[in-house]
Protein backbone atom coordinates (compact mmCIF):
# COMPACT_ATOMS: atom_id res chain seq x y z
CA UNK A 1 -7.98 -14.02 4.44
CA UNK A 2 -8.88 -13.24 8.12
CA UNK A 3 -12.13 -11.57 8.39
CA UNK A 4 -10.46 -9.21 10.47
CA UNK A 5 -8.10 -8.39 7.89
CA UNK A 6 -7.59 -4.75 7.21
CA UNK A 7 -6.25 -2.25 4.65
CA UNK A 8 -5.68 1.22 4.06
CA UNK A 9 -3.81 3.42 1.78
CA UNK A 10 -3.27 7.16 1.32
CA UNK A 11 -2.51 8.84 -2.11
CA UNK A 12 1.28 10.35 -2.01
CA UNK A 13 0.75 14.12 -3.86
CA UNK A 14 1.02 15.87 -0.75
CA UNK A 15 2.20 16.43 2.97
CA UNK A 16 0.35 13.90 5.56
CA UNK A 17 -2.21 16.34 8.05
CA UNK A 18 -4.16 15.84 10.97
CA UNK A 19 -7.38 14.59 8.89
CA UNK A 20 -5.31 11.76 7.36
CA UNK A 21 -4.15 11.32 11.22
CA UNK A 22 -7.18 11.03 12.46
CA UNK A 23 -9.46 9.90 9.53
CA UNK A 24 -7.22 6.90 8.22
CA UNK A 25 -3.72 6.66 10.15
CA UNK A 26 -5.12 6.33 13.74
CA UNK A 27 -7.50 3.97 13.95
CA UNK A 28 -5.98 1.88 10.71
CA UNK A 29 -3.03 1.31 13.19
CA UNK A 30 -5.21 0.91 15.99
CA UNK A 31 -6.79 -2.23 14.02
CA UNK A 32 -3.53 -3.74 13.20
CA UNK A 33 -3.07 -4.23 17.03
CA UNK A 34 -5.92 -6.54 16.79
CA UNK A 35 -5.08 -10.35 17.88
CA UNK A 36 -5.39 -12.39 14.52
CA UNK A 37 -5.79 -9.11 12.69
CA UNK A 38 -4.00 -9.30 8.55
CA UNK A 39 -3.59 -5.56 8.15
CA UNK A 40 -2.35 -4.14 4.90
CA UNK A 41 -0.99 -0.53 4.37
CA UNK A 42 0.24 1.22 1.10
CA UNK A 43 1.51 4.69 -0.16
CA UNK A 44 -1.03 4.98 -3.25
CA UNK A 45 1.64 6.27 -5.77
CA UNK A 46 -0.50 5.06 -8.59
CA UNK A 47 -3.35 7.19 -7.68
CA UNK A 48 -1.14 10.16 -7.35
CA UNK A 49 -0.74 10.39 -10.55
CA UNK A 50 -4.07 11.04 -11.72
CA UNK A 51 -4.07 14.69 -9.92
CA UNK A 52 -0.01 15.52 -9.97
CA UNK A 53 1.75 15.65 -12.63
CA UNK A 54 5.17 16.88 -9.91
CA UNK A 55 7.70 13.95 -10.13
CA UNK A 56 9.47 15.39 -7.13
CA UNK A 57 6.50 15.81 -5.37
CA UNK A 58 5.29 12.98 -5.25
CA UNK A 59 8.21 11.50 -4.37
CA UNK A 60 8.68 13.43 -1.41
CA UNK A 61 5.01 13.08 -0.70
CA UNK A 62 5.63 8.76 -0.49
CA UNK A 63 9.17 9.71 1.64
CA UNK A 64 6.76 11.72 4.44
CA UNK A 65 3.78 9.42 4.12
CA UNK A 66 6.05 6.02 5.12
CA UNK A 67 8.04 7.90 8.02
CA UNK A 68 4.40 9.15 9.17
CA UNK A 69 3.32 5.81 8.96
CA UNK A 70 6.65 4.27 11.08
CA UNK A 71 6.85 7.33 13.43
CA UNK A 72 3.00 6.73 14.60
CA UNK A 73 4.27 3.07 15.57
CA UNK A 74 3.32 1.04 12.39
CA UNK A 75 5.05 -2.31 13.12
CA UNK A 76 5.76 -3.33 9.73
CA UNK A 77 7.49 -6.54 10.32
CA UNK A 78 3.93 -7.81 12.10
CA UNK A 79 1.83 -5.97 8.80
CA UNK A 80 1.97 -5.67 4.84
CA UNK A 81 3.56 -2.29 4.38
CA UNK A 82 4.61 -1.38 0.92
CA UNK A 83 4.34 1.01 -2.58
CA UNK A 84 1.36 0.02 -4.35
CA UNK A 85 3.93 0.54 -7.43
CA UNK A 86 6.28 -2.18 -6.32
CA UNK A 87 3.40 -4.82 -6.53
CA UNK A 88 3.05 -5.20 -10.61
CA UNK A 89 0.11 -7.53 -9.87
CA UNK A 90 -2.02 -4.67 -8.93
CA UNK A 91 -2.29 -3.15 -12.33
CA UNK A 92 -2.64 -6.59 -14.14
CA UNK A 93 -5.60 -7.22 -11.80
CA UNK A 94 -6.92 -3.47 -12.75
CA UNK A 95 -7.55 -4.57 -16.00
CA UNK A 96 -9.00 -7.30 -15.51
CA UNK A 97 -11.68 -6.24 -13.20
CA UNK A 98 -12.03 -3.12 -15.95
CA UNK A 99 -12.94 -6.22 -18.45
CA UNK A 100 -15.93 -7.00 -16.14
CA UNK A 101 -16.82 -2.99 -14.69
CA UNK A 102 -20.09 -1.38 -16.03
CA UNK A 103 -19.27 1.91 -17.88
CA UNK A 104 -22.49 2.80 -16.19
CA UNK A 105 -21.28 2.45 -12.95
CA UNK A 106 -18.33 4.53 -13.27
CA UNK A 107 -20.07 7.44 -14.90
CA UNK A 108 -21.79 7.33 -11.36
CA UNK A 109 -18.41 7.88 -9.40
CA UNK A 110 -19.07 10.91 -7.38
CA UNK A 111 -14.99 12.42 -8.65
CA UNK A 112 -16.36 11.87 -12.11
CA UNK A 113 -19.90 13.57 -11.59
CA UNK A 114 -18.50 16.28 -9.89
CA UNK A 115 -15.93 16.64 -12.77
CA UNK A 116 -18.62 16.97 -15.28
CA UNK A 117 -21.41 18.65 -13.26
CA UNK A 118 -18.78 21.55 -12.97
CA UNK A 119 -18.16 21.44 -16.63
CA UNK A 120 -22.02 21.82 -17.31
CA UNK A 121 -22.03 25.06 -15.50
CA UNK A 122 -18.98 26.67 -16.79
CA UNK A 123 -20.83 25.51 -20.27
CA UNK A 124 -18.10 23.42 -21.49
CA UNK A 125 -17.55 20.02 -23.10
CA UNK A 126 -18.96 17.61 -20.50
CA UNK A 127 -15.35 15.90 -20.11
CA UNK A 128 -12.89 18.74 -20.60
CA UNK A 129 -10.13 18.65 -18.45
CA UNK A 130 -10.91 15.00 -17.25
CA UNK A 131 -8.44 12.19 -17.81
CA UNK A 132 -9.15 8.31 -17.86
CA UNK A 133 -7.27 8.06 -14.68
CA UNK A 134 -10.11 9.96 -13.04
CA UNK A 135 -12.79 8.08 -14.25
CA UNK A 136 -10.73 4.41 -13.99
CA UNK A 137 -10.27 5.63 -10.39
CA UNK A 138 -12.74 3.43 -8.46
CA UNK A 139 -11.33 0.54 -10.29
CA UNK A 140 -7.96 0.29 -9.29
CA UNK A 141 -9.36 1.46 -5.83
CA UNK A 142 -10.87 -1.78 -6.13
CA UNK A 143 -7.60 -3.77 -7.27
CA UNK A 144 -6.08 -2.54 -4.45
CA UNK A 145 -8.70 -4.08 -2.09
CA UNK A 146 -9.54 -7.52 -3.64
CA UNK A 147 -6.01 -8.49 -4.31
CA UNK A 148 -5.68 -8.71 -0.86
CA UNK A 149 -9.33 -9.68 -0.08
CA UNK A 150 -9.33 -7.06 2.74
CA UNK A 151 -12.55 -7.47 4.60
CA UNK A 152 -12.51 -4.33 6.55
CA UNK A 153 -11.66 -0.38 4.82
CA UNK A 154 -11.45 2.45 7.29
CA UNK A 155 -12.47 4.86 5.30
CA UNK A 156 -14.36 8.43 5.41
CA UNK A 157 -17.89 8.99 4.63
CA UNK A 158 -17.22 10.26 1.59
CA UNK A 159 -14.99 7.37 0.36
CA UNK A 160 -17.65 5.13 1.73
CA UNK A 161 -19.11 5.03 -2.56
CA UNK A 162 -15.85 3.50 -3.58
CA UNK A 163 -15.59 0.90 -1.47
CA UNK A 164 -19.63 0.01 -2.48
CA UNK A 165 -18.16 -0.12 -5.65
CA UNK A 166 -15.43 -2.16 -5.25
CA UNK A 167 -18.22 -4.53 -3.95
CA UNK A 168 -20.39 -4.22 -7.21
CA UNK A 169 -17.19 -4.97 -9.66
CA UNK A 170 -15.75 -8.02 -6.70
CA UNK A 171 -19.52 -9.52 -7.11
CA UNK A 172 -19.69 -9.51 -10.77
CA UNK A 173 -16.18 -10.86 -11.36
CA UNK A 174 -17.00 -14.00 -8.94
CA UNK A 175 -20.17 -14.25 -10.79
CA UNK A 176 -18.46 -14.38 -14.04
CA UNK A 177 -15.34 -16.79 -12.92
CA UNK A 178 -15.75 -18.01 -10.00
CA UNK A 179 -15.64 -17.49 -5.77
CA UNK A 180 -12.21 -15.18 -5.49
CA UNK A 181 -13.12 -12.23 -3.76
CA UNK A 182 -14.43 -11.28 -0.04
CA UNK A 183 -16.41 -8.66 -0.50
CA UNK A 184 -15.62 -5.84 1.36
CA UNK A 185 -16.87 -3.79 4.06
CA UNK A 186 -16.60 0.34 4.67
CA UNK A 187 -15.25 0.93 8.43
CA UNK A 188 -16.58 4.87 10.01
CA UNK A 189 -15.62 6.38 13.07
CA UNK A 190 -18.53 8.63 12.87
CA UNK A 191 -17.24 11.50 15.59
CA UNK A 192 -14.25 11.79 13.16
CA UNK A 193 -15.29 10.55 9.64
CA UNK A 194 -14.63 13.74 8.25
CA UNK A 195 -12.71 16.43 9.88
CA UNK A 196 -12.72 19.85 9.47
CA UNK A 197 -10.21 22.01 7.71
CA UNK A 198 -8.98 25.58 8.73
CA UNK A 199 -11.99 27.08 6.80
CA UNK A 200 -14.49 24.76 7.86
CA UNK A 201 -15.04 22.71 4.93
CA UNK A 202 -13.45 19.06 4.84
CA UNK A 203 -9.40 19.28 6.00
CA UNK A 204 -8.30 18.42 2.28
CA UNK A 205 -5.19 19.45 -0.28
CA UNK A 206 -7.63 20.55 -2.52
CA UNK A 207 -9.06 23.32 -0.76
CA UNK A 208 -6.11 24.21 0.67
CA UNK A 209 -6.88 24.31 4.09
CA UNK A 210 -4.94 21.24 5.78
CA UNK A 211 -3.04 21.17 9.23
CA UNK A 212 -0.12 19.28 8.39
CA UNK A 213 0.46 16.78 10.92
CA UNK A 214 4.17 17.33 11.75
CA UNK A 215 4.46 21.29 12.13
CA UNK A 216 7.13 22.24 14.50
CA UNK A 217 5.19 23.36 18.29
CA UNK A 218 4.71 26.92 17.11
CA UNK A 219 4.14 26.56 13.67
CA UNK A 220 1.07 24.26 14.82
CA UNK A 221 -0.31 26.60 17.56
CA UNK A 222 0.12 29.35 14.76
CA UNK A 223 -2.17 27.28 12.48
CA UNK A 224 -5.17 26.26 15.30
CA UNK A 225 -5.25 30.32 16.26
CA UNK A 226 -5.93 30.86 12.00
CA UNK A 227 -8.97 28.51 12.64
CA UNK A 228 -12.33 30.30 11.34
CA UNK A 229 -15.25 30.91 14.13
CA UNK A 230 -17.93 33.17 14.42
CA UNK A 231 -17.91 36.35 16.23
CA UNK A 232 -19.40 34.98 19.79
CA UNK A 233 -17.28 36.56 22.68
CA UNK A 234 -16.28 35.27 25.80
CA UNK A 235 -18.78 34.82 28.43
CA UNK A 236 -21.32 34.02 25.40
CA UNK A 237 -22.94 30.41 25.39
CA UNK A 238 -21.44 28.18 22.31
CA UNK A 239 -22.77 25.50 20.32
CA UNK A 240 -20.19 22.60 20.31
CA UNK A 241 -22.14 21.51 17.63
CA UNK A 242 -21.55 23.86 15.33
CA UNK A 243 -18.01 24.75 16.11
CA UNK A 244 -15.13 23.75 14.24
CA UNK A 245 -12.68 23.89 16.85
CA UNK A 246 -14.76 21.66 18.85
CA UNK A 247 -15.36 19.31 16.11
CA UNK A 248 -11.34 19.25 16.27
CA UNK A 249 -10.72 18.95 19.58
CA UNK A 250 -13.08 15.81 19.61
CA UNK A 251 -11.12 14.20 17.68
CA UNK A 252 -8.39 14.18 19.50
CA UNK A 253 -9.72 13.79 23.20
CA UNK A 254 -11.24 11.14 25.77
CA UNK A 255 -14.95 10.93 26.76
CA UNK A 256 -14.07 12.52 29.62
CA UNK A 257 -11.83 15.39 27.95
CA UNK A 258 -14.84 15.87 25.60
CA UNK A 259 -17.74 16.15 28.16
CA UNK A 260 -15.53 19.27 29.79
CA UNK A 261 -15.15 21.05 26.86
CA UNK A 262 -19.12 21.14 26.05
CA UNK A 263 -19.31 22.32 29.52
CA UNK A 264 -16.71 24.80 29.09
CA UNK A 265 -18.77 25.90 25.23
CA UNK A 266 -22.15 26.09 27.51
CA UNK A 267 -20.29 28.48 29.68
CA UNK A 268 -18.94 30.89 27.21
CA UNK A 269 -14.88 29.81 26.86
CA UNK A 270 -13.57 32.34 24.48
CA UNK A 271 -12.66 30.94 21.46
CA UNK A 272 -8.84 32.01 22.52
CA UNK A 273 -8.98 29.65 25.17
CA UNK A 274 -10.88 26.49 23.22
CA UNK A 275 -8.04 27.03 20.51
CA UNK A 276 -5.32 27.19 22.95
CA UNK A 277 -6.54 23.74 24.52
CA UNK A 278 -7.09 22.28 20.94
CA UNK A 279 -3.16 23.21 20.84
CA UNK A 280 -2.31 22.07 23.59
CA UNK A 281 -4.51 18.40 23.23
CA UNK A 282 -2.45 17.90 19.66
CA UNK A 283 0.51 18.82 20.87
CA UNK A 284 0.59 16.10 23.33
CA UNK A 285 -0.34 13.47 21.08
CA UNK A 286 2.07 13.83 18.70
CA UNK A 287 5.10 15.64 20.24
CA UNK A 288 7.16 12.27 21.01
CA UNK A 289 5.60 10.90 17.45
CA UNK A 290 6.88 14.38 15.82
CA UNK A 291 10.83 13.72 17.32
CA UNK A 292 10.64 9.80 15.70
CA UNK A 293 9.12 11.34 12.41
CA UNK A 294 11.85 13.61 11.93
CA UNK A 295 14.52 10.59 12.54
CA UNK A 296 13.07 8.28 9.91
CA UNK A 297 12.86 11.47 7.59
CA UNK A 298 16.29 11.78 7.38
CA UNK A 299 17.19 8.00 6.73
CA UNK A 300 15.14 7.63 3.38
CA UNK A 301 17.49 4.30 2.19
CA UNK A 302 15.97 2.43 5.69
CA UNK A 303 12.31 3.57 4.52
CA UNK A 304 13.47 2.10 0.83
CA UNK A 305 14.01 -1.09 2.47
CA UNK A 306 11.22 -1.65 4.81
CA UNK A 307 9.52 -0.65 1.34
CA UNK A 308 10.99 -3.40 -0.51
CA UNK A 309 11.06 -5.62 2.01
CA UNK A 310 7.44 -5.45 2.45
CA UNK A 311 5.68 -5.48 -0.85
CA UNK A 312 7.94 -8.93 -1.67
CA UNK A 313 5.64 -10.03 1.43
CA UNK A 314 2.60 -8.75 0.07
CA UNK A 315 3.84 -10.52 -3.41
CA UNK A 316 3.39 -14.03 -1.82
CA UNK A 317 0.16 -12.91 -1.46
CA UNK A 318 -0.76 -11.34 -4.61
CA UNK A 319 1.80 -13.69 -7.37
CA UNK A 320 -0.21 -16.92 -6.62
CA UNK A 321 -3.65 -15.17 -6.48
CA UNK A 322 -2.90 -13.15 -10.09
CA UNK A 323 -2.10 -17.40 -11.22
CA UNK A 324 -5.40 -18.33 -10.64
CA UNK A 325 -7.19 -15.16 -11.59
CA UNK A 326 -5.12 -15.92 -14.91
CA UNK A 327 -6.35 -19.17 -15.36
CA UNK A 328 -10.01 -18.22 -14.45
CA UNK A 329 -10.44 -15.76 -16.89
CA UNK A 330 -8.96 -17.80 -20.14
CA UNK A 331 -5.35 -16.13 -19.99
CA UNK A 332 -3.94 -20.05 -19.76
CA UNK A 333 -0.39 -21.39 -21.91
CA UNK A 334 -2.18 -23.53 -24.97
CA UNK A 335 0.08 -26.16 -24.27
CA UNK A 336 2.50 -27.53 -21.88
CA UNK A 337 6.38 -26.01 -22.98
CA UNK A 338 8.14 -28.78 -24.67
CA UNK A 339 11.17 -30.63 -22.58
CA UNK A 340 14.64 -29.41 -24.02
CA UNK A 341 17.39 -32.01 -23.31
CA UNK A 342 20.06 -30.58 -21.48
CA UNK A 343 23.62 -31.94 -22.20
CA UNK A 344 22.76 -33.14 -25.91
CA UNK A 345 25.00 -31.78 -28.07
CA UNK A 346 23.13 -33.86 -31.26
CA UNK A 347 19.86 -32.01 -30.17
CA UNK A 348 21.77 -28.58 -29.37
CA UNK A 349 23.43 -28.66 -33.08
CA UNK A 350 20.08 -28.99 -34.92
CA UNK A 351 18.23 -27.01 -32.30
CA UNK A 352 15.73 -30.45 -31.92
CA UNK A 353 13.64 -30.65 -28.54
CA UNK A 354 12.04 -33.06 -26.90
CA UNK A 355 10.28 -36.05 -28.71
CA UNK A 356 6.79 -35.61 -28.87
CA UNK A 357 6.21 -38.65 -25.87
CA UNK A 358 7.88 -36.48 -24.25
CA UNK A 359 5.89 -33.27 -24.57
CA UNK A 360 4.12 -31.89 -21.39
CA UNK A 361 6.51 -34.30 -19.34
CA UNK A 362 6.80 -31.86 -15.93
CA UNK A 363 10.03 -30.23 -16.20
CA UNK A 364 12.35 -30.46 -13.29
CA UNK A 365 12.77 -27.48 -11.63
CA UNK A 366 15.67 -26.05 -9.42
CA UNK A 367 14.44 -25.76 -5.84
CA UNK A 368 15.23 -23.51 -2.76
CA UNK A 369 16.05 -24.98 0.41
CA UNK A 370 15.70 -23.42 3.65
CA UNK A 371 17.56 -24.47 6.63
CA UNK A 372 18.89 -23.25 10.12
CA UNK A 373 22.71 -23.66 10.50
CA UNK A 374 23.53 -25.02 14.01
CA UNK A 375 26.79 -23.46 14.42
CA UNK A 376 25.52 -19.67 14.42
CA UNK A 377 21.91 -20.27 14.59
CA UNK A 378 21.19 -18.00 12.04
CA UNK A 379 18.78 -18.73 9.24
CA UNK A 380 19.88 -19.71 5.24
CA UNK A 381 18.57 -21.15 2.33
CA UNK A 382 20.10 -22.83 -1.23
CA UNK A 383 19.01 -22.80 -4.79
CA UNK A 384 20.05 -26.62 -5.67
CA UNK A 385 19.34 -27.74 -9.15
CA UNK A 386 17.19 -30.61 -10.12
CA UNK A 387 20.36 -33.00 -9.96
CA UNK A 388 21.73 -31.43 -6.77
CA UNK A 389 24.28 -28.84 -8.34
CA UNK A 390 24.51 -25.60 -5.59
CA UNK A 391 23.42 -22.62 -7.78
CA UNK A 392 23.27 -20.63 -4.72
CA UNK A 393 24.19 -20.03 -0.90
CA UNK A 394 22.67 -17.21 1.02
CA UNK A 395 24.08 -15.38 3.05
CA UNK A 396 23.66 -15.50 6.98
CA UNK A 397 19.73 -14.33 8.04
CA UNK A 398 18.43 -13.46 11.53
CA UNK A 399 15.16 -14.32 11.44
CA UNK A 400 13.24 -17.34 9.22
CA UNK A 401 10.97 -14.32 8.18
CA UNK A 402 14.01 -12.81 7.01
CA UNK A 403 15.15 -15.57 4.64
CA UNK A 404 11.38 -16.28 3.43
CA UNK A 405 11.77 -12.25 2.02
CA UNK A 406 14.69 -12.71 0.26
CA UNK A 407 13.73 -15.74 -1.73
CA UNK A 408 10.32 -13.56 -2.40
CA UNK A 409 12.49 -10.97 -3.71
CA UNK A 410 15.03 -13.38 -5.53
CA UNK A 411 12.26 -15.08 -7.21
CA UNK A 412 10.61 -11.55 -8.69
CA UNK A 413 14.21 -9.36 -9.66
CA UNK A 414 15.40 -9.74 -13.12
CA UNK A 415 18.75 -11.82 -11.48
CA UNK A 416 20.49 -11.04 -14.62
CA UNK A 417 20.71 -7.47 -13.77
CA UNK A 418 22.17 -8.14 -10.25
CA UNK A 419 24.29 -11.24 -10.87
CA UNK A 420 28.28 -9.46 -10.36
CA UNK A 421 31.54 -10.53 -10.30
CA UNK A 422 32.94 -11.06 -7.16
CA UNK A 423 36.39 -12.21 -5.95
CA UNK A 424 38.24 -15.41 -7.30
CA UNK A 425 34.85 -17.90 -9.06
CA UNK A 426 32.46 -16.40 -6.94
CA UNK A 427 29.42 -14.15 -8.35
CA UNK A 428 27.47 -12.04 -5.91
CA UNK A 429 23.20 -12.02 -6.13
CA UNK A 430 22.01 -9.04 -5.07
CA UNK A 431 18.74 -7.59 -4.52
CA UNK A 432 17.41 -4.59 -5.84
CA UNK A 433 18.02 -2.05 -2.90
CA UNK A 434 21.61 -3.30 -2.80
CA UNK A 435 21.52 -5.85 -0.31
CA UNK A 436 23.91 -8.85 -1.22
CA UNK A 437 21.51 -12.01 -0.74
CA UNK A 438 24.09 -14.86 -1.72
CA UNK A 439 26.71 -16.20 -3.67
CA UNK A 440 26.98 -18.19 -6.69
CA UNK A 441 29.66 -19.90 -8.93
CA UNK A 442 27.65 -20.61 -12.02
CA UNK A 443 26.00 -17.49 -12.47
CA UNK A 444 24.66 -18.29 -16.30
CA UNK A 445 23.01 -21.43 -15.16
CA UNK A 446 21.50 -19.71 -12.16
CA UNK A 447 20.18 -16.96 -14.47
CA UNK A 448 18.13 -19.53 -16.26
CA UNK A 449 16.94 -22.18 -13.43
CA UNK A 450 15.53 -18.32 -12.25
CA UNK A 451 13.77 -18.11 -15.48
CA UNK A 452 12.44 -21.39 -15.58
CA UNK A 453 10.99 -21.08 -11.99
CA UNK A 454 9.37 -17.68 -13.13
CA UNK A 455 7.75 -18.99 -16.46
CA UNK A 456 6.49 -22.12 -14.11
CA UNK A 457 5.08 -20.05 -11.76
CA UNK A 458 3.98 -17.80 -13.84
């Protein structure tokens, strides 16, 4: 992986605000822009879990986060964009890595400490109220990362732990079986690293003090007058320093924009004003951003797709890597599956297999075939058997990219659940938003040249 490779992910239990924005969002897009950059990007719906038990919720929550991410000009044909739930790999790899984690180390996890510290002072049981998903946290914080071997994190300060972590467990797993993970690295913006909620304290859903990021104009200049300050009036000399609003409108504005509003602090600007031009700062950023968010928030089946489109691409990714993580750690078949004679019907009345000569003779496998058809130019592929039979014919693709996708997502769907009858012979193959992805006329033998390629690659 590129050692500009990037990835960042944000837990779906709540609405997306401006510290999100500006902590993670911004410059996590801003990096994908990079030449030669591999960015990931995922809606952490596992993590969600551990703090919200709201199905609905956090459904909701993973329908605004995605149309945040498109409507702030994600490209996510050019990036990995997915559901960290639609890549099974991810868990599989949690355990492992829990197989070679220090308890030690977790009971060290600041969410944990801070768990138990509180419980120490309210003189209860140390772990009352604490679930395993708390404390197993930092290591499926660290699945996330190493499966992808992202180099870079953007992260905030306090986030900057996990990813140390995620370090400490990468190291001691390539110590253990071998050189598989880059070990990665914490990215700060340190003018916005953490920003600021409506109270002052860090802009989080736990303290209830967020900014959502797509509030309708008034809504949002209603929520930057509620900001706390102190009692200075106007004419009074401020310290930018120590101002929230300030803090805010940093993070929003130039070099330029910023040196004229510590000018404006030194010479007293009410705090009136310095909110109105915090508005008015936001507002401009995201007002064309706002009227995009709003169209991808009503077409939830497109967001569905891009979904599913893009964790099959961050599959070809993670599938082979989870192979040889397998392998490494001793998970390995004992032997070679024997060869079962097709077209015997001696051997298929007794149930015989293969003689033992010919056990762990390579079994052929069906194959796909990608091609461009010259007529239409558009872009297809086959599934031909080992003796040339046509199991499958896609249908008509636009892009190579396109095609690659669908035999991703063929290869991983159970294609007995979305192999259907179809007019005259012909079976469609679907995938499993819907999409029809080809045509077959021996659907049962289809069903298991699938399965074979799955157990092989497997």
């Amino acid at each position: 992986m590129s050692s500009k490779s990037h990835l960042t992910g944000i837990t779906t239990s709540g609405t997306p605000h401006l510290g999100n924005y500006v902590g993670a969002i911004r410059p996590a897009i801003i990096a994908s822009q990079q030449p030669g950059a591999s960015s990931f990007y995922f809606l952490a719906d596992y993590h969600a879990l551990i703090k919200c038990d709201e199905p609905e919720r956090i459904q909701r929550s993973t329908l605004e986060i995605a149309a945040t991410w498109l409507a702030l000009g994600l490209d996510h044909e050019k990036v990995y964009f997915y559901r960290q739930s639609d890549i099974p790999e991810i868990p599989e790899l949690t355990w492992l890595l829990t197989c070679v984690t220090a308890k030690g180390l977790l009971n060290r996890a600041h969410a944990y400490k801070a768990a138990t510290d509180a419980n120490r002072a309210n003189e209860e049981d140390i772990d009352a109220g604490i679930n395993a998903g708390l404390y197993m946290y930092p290591v499926l914080m660290a699945a996330d990362i190493l499966m992808f071997n992202a180099a870079r994190v953007p992260v905030g300060r306090d986030q900057i732990q996990h990813i140390e972590m995620a370090r400490d467990i990468g190291q001691r797993f390539n110590h253990m079986y071998g050189e598989h993970f880059v070990l990665p690295e914490a990215v700060i913006e340190e003018n916005v690293a953490t920003l600021p909620g409506l109270d002052g304290r860090k802009m989080s859903k736990s303290y209830n003090n967020t900014i959502p990021l797509w509030l309708p104009q008034k809504e949002l200049k209603k929520a930057i007058l509620g900001i706390v300050t102190n009692s200075q009036t106007p004419g009074e000399a401020k310290d930018p320093n120590e101002s929230h609003v300030f803090t805010l409108y940093q993070a929003f504005a130039s070099a330029e924009e910023t040196a004229a509003m510590r000018v404006a602090f030194a010479e007293g600007i009410g705090w009136g004003d310095a909110k109105q031009k915090l508005f008015e700062r936001i507002d401009s950023e995201l007002s064309e951003a706002r009227v995009r968010y709003e169209t991808f928030i009503a077409q939830p089946e497109e967001i569905e797709t891009i979904l599913l489109a893009g964790a099959a691409k961050a599959r070809e990714i993670a599938t082979p890597l989870m192979t040889k993580l397998r392998a490494s750690v001793g998970l390995r078949r004992l032997i070679k599956a024997p060869v079962v004679v097709a077209n015997d019907p001696a051997r298929a009345e007794t149930g015989a297999i293969a003689a033992p000569s010919e056990v762990g003779a390579p079994r052929k496998l069906a194959r796909f075939i990608s091609y461009r058809e010259k007529s239409d130019h558009k872009f297809y592929y086959k599934v031909a058997a080992a003796d040339g039979t046509l199991l499958l014919q896609s249908v008509p693709f636009a892009t190579p990219q396109e095609s690659g996708r669908a035999i991703i997502v063929l290869k991983s769907i159970h294609a007995n659940e979305l192999i259907t009858p179809s007019s005259g012979a012909e079976w469609q193959v679907h995938s499993s938003d819907g999409k029809l992805l080809g045509t077959s006329v021996d659907p049962e033998r289809l069903r298991s040249e699938l399965e074979n390629l799955r157990l092989s690659e497997g």
